[in-house]
PDB file of N, CA and C in Angstrom:
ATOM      1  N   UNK A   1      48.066  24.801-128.246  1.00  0.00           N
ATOM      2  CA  UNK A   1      49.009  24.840-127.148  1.00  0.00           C
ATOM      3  C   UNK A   1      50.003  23.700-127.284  1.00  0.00           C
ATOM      4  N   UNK A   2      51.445  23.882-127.182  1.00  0.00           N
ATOM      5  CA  UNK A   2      52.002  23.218-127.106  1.00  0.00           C
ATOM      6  C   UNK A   2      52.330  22.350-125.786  1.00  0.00           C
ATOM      7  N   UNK A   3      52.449  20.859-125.972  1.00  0.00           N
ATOM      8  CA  UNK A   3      52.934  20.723-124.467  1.00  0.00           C
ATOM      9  C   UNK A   3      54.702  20.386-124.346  1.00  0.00           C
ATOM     10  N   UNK A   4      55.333  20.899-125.455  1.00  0.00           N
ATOM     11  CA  UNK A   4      56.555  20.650-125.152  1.00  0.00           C
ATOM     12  C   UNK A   4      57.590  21.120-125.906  1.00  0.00           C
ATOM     13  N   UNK A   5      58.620  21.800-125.697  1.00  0.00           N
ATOM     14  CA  UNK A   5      59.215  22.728-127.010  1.00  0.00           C
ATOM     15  C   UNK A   5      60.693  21.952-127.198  1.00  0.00           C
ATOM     16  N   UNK A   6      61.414  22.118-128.061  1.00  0.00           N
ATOM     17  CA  UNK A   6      62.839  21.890-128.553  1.00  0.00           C
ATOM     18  C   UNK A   6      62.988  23.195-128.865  1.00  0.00           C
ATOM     19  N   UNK A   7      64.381  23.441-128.025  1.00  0.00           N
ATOM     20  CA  UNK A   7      65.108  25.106-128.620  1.00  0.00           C
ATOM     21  C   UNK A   7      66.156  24.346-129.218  1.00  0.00           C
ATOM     22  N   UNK A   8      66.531  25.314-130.144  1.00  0.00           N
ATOM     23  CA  UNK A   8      68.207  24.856-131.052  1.00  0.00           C
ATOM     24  C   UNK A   8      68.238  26.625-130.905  1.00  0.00           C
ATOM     25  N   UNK A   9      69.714  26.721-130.398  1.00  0.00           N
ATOM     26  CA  UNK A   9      70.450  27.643-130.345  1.00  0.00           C
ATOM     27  C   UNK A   9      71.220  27.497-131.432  1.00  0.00           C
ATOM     28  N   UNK A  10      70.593  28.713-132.000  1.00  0.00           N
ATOM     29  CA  UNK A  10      71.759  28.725-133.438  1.00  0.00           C
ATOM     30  C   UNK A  10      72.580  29.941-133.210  1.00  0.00           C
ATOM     31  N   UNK A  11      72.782  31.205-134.143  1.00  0.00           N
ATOM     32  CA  UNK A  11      73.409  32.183-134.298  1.00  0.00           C
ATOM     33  C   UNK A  11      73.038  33.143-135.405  1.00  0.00           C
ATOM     34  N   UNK A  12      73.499  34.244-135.308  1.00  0.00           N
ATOM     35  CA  UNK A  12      73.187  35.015-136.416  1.00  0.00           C
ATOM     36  C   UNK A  12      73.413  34.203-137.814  1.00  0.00           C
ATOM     37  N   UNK A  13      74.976  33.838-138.038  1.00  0.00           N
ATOM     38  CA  UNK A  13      75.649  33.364-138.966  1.00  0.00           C
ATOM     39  C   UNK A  13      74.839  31.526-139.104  1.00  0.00           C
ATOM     40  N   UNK A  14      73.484  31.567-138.805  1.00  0.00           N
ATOM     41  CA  UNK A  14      72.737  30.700-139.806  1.00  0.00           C
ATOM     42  C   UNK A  14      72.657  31.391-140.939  1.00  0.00           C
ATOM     43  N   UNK A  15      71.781  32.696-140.583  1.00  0.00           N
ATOM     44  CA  UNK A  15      71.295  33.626-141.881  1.00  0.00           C
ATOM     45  C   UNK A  15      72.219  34.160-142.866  1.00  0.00           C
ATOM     46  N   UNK A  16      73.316  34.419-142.482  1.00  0.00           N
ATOM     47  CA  UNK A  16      74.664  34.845-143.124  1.00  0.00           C
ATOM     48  C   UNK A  16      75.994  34.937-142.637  1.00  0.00           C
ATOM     49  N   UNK A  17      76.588  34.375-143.174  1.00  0.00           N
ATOM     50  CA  UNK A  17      78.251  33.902-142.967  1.00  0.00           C
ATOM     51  C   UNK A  17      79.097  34.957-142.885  1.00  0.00           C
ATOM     52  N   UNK A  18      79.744  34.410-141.873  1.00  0.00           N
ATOM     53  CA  UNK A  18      81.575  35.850-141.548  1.00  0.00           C
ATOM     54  C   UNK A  18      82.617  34.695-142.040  1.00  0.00           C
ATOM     55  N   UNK A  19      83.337  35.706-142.633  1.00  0.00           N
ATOM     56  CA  UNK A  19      84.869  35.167-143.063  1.00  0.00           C
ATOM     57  C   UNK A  19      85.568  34.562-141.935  1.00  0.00           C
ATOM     58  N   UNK A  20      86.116  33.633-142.578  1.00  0.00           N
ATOM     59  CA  UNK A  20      87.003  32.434-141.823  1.00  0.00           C
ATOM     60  C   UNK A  20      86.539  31.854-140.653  1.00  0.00           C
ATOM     61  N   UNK A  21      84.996  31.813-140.375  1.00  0.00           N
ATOM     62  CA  UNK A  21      84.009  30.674-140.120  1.00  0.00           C
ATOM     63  C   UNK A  21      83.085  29.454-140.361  1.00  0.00           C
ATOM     64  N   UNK A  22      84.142  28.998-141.669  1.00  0.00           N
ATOM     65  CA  UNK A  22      83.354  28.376-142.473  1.00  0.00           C
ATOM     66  C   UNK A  22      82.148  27.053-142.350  1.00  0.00           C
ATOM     67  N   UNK A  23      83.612  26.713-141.228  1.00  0.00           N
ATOM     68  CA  UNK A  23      82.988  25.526-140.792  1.00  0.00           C
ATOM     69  C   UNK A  23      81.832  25.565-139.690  1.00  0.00           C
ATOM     70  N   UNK A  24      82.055  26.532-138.797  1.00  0.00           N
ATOM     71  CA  UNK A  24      80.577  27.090-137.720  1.00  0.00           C
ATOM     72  C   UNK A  24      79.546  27.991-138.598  1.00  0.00           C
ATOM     73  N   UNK A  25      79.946  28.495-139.664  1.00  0.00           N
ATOM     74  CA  UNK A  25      78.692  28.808-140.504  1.00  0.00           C
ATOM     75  C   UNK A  25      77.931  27.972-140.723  1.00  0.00           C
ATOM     76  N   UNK A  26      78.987  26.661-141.633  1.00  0.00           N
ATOM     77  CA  UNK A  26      77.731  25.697-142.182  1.00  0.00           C
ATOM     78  C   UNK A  26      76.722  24.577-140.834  1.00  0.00           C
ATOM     79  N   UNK A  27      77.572  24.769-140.073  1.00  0.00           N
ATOM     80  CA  UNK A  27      77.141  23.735-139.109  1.00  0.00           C
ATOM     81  C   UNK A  27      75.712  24.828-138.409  1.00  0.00           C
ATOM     82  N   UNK A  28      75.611  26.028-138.159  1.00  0.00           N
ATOM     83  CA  UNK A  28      74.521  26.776-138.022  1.00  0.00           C
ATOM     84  C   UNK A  28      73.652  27.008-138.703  1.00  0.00           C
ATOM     85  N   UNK A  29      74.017  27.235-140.541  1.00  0.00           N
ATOM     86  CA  UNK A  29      73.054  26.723-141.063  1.00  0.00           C
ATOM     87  C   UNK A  29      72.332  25.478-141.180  1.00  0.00           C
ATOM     88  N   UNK A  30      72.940  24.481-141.216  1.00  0.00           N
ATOM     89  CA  UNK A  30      72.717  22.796-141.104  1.00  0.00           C
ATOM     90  C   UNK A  30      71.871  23.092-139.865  1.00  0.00           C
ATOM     91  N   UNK A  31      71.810  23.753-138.668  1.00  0.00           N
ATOM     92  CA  UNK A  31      71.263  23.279-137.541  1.00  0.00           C
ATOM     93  C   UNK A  31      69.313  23.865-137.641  1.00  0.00           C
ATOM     94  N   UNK A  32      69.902  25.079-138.711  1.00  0.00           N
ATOM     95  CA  UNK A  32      68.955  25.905-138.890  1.00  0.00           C
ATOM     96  C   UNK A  32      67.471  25.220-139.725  1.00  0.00           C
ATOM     97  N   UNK A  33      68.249  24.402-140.546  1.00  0.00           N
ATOM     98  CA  UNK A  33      67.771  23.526-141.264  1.00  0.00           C
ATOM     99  C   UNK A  33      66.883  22.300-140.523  1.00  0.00           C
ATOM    100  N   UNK A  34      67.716  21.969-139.942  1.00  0.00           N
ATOM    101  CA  UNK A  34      67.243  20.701-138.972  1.00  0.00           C
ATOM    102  C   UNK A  34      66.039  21.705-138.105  1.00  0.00           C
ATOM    103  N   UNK A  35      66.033  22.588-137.733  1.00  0.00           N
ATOM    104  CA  UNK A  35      65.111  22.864-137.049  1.00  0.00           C
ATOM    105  C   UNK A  35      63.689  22.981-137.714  1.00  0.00           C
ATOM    106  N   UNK A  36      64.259  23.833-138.910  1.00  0.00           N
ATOM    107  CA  UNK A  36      62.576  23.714-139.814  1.00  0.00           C
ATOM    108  C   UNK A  36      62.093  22.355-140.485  1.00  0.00           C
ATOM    109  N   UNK A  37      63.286  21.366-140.234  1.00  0.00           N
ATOM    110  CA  UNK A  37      62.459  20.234-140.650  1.00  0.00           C
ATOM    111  C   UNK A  37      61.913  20.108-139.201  1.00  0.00           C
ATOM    112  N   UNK A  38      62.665  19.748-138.100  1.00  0.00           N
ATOM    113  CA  UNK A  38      61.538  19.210-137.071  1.00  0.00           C
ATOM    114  C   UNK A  38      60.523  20.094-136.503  1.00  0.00           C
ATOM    115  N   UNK A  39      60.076  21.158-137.340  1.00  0.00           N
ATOM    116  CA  UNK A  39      59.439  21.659-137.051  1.00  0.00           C
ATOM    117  C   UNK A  39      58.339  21.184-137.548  1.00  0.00           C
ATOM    118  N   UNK A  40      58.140  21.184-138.905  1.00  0.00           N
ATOM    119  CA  UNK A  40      57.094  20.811-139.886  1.00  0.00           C
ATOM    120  C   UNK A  40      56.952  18.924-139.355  1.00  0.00           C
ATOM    121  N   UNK A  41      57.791  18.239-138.963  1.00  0.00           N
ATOM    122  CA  UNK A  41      57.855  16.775-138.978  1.00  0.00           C
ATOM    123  C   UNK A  41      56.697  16.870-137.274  1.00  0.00           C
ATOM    124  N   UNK A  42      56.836  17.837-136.289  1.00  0.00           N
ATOM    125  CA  UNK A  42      56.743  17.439-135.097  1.00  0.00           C
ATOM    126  C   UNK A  42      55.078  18.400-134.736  1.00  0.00           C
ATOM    127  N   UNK A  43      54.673  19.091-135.707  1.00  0.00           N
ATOM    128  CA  UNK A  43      53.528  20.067-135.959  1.00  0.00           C
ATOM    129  C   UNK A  43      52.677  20.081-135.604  1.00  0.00           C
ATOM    130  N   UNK A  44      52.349  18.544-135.521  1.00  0.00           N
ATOM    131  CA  UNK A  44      50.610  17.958-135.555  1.00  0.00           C
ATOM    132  C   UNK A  44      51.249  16.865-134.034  1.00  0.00           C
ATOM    133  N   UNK A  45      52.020  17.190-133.260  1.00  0.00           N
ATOM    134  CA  UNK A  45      52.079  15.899-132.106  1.00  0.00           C
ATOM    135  C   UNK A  45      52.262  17.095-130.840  1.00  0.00           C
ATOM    136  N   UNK A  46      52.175  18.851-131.027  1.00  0.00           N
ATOM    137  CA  UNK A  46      52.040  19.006-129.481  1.00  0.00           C
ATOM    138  C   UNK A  46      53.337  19.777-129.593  1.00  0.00           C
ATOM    139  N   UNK A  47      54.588  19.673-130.198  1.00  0.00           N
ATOM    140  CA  UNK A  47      55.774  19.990-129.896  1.00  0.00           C
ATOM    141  C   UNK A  47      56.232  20.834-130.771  1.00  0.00           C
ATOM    142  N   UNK A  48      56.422  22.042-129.551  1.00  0.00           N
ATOM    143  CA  UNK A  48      57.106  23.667-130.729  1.00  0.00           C
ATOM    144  C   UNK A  48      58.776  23.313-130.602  1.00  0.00           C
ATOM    145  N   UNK A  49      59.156  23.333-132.119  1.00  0.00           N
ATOM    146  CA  UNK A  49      60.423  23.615-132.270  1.00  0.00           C
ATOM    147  C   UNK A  49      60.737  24.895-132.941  1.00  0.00           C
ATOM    148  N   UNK A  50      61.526  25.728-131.643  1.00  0.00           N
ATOM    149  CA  UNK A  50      62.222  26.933-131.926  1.00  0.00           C
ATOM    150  C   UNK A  50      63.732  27.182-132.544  1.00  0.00           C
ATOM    151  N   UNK A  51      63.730  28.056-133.111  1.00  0.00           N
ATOM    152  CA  UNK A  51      65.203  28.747-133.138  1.00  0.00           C
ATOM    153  C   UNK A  51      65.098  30.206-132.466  1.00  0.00           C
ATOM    154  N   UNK A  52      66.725  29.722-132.176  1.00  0.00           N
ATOM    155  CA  UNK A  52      67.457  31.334-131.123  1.00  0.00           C
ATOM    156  C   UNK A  52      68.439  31.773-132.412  1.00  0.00           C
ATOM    157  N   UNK A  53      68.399  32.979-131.991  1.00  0.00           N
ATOM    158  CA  UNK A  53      69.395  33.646-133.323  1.00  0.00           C
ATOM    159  C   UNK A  53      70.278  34.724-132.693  1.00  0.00           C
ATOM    160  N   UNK A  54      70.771  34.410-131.718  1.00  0.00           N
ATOM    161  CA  UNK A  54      71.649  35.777-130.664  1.00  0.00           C
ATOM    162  C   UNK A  54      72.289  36.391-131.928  1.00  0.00           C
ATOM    163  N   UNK A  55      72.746  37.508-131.460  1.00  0.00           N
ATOM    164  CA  UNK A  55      74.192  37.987-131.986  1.00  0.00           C
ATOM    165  C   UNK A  55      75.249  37.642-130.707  1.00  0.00           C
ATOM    166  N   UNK A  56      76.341  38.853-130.488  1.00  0.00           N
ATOM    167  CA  UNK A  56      77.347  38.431-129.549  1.00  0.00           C
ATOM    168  C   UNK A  56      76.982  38.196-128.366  1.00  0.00           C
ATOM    169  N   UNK A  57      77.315  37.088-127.492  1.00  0.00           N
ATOM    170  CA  UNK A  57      77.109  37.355-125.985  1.00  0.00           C
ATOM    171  C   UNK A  57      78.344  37.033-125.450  1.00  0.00           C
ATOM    172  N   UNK A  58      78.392  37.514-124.205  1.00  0.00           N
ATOM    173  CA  UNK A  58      78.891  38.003-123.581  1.00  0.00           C
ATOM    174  C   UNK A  58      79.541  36.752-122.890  1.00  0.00           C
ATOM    175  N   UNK A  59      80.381  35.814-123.935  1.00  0.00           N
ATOM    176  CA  UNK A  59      80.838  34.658-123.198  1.00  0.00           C
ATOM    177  C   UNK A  59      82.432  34.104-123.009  1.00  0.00           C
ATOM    178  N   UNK A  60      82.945  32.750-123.154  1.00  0.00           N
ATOM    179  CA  UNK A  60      84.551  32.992-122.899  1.00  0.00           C
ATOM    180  C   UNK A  60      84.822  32.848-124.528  1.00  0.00           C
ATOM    181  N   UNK A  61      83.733  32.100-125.590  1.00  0.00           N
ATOM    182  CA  UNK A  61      83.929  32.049-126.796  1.00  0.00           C
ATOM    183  C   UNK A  61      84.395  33.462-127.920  1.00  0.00           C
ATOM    184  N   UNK A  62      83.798  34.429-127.010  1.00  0.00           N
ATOM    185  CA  UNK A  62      84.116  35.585-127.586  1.00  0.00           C
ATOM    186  C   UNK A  62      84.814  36.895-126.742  1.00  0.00           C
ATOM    187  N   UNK A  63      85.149  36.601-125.633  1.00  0.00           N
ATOM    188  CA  UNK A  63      86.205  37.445-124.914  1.00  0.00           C
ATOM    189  C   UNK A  63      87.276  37.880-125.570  1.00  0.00           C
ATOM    190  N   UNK A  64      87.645  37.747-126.529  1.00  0.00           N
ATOM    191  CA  UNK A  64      88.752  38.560-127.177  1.00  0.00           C
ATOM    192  C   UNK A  64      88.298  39.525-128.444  1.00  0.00           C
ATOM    193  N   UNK A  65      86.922  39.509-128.812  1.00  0.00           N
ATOM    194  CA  UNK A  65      86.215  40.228-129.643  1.00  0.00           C
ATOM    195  C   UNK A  65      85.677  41.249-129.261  1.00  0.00           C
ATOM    196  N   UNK A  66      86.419  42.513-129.324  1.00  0.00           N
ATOM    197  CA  UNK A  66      85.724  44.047-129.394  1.00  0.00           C
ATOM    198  C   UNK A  66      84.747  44.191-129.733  1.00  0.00           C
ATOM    199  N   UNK A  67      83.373  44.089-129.072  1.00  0.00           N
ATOM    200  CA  UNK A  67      82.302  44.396-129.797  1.00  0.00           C
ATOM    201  C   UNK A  67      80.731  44.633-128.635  1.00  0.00           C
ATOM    202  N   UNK A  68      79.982  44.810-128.998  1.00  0.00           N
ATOM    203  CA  UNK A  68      78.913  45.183-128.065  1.00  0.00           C
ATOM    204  C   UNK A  68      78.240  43.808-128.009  1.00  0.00           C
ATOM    205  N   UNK A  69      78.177  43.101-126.744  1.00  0.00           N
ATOM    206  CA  UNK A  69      77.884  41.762-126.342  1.00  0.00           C
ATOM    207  C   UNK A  69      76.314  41.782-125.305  1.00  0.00           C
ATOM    208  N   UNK A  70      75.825  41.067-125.114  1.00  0.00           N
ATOM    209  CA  UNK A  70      74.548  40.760-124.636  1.00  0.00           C
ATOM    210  C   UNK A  70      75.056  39.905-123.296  1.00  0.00           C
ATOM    211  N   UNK A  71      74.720  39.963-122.387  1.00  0.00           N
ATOM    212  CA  UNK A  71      74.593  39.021-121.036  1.00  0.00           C
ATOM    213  C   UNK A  71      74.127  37.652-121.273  1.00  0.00           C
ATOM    214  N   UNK A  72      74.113  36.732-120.724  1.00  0.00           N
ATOM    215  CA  UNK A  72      73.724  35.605-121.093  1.00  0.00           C
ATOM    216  C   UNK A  72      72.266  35.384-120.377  1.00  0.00           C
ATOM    217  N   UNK A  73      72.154  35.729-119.438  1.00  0.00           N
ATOM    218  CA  UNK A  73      71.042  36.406-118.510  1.00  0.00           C
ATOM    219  C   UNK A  73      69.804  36.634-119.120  1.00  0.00           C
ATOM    220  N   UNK A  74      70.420  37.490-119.580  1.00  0.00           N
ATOM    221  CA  UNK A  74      69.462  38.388-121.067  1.00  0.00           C
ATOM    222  C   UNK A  74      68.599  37.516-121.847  1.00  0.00           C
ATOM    223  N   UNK A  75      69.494  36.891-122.575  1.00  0.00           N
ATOM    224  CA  UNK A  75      69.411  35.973-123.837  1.00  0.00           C
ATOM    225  C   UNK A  75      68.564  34.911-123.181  1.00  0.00           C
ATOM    226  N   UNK A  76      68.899  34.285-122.168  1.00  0.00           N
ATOM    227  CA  UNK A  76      68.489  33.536-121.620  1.00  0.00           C
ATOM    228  C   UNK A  76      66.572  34.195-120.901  1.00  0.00           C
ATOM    229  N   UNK A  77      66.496  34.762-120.350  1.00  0.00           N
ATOM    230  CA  UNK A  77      64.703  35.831-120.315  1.00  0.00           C
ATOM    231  C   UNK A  77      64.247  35.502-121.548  1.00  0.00           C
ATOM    232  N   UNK A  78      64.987  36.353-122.787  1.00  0.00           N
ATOM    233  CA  UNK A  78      64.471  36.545-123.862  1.00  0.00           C
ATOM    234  C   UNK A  78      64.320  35.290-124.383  1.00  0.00           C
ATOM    235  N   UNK A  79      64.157  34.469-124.147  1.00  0.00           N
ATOM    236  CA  UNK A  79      63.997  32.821-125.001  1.00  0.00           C
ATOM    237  C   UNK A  79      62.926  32.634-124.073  1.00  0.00           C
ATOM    238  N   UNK A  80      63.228  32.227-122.336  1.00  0.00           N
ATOM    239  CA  UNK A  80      61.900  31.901-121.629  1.00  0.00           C
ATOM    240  C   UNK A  80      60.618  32.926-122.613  1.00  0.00           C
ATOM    241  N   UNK A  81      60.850  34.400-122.595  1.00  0.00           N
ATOM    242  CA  UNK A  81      59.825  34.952-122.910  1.00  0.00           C
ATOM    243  C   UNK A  81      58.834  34.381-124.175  1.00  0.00           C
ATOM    244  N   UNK A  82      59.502  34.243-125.291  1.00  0.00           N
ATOM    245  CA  UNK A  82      59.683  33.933-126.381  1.00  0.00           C
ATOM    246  C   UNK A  82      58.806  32.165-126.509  1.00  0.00           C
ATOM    247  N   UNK A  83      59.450  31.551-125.441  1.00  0.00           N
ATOM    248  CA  UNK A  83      58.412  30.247-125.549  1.00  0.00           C
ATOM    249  C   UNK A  83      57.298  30.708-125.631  1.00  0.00           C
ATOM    250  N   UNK A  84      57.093  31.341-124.039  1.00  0.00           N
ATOM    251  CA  UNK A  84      55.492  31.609-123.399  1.00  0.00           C
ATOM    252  C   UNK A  84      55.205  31.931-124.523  1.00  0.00           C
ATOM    253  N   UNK A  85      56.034  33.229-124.835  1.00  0.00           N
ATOM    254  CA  UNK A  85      54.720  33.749-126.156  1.00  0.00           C
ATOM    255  C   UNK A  85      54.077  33.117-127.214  1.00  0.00           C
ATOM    256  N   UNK A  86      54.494  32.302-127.602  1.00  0.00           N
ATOM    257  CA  UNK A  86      54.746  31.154-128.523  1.00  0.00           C
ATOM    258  C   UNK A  86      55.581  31.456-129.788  1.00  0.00           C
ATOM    259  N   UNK A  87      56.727  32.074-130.032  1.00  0.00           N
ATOM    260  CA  UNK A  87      57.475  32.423-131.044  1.00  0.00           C
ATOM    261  C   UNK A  87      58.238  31.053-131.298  1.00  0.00           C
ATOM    262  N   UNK A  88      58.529  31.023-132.975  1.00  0.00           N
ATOM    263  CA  UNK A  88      58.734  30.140-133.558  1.00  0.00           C
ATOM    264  C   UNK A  88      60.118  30.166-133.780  1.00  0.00           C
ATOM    265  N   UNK A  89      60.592  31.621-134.080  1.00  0.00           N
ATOM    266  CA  UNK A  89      62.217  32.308-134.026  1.00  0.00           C
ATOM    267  C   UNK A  89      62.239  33.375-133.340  1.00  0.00           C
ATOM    268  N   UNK A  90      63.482  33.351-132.589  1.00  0.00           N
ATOM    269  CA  UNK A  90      63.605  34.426-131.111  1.00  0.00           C
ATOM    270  C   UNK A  90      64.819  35.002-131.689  1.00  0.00           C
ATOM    271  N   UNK A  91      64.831  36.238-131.469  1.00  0.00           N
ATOM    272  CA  UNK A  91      65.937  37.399-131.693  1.00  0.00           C
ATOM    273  C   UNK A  91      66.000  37.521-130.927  1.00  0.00           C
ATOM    274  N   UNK A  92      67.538  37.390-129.625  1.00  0.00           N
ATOM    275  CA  UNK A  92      67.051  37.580-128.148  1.00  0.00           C
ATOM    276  C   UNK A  92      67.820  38.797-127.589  1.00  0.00           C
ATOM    277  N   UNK A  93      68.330  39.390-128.445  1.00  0.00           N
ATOM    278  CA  UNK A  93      68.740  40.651-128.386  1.00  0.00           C
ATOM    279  C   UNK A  93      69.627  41.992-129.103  1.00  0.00           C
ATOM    280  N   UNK A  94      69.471  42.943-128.871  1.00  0.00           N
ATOM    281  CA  UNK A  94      69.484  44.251-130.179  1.00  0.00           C
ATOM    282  C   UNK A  94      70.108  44.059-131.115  1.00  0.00           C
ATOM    283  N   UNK A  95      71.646  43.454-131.325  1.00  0.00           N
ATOM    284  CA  UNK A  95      72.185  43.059-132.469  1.00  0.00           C
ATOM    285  C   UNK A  95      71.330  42.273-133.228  1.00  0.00           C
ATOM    286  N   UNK A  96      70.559  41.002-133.058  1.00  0.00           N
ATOM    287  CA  UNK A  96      70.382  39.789-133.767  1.00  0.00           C
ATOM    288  C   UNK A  96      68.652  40.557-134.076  1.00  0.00           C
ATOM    289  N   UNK A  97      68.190  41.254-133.388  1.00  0.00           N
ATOM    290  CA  UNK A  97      66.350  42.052-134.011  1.00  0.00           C
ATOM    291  C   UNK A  97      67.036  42.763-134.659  1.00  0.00           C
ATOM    292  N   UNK A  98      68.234  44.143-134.395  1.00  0.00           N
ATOM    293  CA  UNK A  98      68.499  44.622-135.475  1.00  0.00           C
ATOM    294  C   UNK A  98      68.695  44.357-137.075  1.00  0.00           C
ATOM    295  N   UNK A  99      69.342  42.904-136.648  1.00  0.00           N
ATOM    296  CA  UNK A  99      69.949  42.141-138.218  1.00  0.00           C
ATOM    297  C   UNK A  99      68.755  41.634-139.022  1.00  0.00           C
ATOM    298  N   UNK A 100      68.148  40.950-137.578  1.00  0.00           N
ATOM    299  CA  UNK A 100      66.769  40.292-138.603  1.00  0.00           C
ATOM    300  C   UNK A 100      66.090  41.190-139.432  1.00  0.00           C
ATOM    301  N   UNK A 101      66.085  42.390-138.698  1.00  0.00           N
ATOM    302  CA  UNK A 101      65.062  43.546-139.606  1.00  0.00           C
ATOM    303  C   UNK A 101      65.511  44.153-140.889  1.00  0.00           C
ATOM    304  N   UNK A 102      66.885  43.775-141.172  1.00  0.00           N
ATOM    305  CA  UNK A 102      67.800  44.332-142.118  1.00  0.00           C
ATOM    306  C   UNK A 102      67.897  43.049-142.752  1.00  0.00           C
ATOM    307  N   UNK A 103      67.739  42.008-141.870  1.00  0.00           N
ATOM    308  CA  UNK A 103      67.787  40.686-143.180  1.00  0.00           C
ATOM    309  C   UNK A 103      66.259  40.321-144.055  1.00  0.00           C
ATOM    310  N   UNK A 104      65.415  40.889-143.463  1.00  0.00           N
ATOM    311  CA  UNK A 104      63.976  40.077-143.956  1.00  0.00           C
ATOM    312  C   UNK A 104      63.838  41.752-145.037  1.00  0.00           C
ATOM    313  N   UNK A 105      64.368  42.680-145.080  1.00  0.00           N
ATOM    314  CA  UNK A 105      64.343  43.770-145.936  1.00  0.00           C
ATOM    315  C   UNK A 105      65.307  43.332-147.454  1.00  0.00           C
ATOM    316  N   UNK A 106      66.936  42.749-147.151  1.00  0.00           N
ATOM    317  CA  UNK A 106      67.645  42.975-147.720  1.00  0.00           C
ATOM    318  C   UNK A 106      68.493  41.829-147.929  1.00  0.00           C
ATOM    319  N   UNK A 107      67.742  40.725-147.482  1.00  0.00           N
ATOM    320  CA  UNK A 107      68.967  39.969-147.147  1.00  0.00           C
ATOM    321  C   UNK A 107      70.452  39.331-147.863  1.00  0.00           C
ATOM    322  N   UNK A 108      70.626  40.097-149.034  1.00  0.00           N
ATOM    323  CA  UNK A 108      72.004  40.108-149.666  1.00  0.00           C
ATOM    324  C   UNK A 108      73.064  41.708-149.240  1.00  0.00           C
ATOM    325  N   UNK A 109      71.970  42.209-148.627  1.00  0.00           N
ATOM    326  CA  UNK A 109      73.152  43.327-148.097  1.00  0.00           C
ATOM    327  C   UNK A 109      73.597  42.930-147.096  1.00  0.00           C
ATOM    328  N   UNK A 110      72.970  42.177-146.047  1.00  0.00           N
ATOM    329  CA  UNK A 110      73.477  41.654-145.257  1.00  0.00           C
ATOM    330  C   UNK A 110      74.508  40.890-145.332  1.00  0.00           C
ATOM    331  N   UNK A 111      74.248  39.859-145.754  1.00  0.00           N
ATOM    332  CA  UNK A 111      75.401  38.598-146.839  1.00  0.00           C
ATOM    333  C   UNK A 111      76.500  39.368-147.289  1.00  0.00           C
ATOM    334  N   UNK A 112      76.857  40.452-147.330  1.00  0.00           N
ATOM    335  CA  UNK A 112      77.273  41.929-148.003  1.00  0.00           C
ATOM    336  C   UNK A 112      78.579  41.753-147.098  1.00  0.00           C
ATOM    337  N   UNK A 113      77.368  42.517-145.992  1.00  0.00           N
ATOM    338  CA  UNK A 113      77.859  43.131-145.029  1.00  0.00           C
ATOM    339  C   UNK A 113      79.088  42.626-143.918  1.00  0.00           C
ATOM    340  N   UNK A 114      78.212  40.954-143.706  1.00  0.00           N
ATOM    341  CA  UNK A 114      79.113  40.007-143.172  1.00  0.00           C
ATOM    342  C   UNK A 114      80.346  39.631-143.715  1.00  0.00           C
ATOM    343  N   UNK A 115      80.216  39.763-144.820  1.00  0.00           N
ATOM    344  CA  UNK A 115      81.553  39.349-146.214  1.00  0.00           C
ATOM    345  C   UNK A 115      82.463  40.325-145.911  1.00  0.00           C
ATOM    346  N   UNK A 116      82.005  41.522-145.582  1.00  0.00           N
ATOM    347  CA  UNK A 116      83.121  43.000-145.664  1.00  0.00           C
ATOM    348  C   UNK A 116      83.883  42.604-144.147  1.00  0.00           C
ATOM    349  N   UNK A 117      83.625  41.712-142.962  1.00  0.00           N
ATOM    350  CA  UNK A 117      83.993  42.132-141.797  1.00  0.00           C
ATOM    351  C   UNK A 117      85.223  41.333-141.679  1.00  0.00           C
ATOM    352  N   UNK A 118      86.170  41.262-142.306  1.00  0.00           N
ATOM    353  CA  UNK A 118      87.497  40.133-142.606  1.00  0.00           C
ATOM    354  C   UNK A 118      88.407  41.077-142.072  1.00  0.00           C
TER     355      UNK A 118
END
């Protein structure tokens, strides 16, 4: 049992990069990174460190992007849930479980896929 968690909100684009995000790619991967170190560093003292991996939500960062977005609401359940349960990485909704399931299958089609969306 843990008695205390660290979330890092990352993004899809830890796992794979969109064109002309270069710089919020690497900084999500970098964060992604940092998380599995303090994960392994913090293991044995009590303290779960998670990652979030949304896809779009539904915020002012992406109000001009056509696309099927998540509530923040949402995202936000799906992480509480996700502690309790004790998950280590949270997909907190259909875009970002969809991707994961297509990334842990394929993950250069993905890398692919993101590359094609310019």
């Amino acid at each position: 049992m843990h008695r205390s968690s660290i979330v890092n909100i990352l993004t899809l684009v830890a796992l794979a990069s969109m064109p002309g995000l270069a710089v919020y790619n690497a900084s999500k991967a970098a964060a992604w990174s940092m998380t599995q170190s303090l994960r392994a560093t913090l293991s044995g003292r009590g303290v779960a460190v998670i990652g979030v991996f949304p896809g779009a939500i539904d915020t002012e960062m992406t109000a001009a992007v056509e696309m099927d977005k998540t509530s923040p609401e949402h995202v936000a359940e799906k992480v509480i849930a996700g502690i309790i349960a004790g998950d280590e990485d949270i997909f907190p909704d259909p875009m970002s479980t969809q991707l994961y399931a297509a990334w842990k299958q394929d993950h250069k089609a993905v890398e692919k896929q993101f590359a094609s969306m310019m």
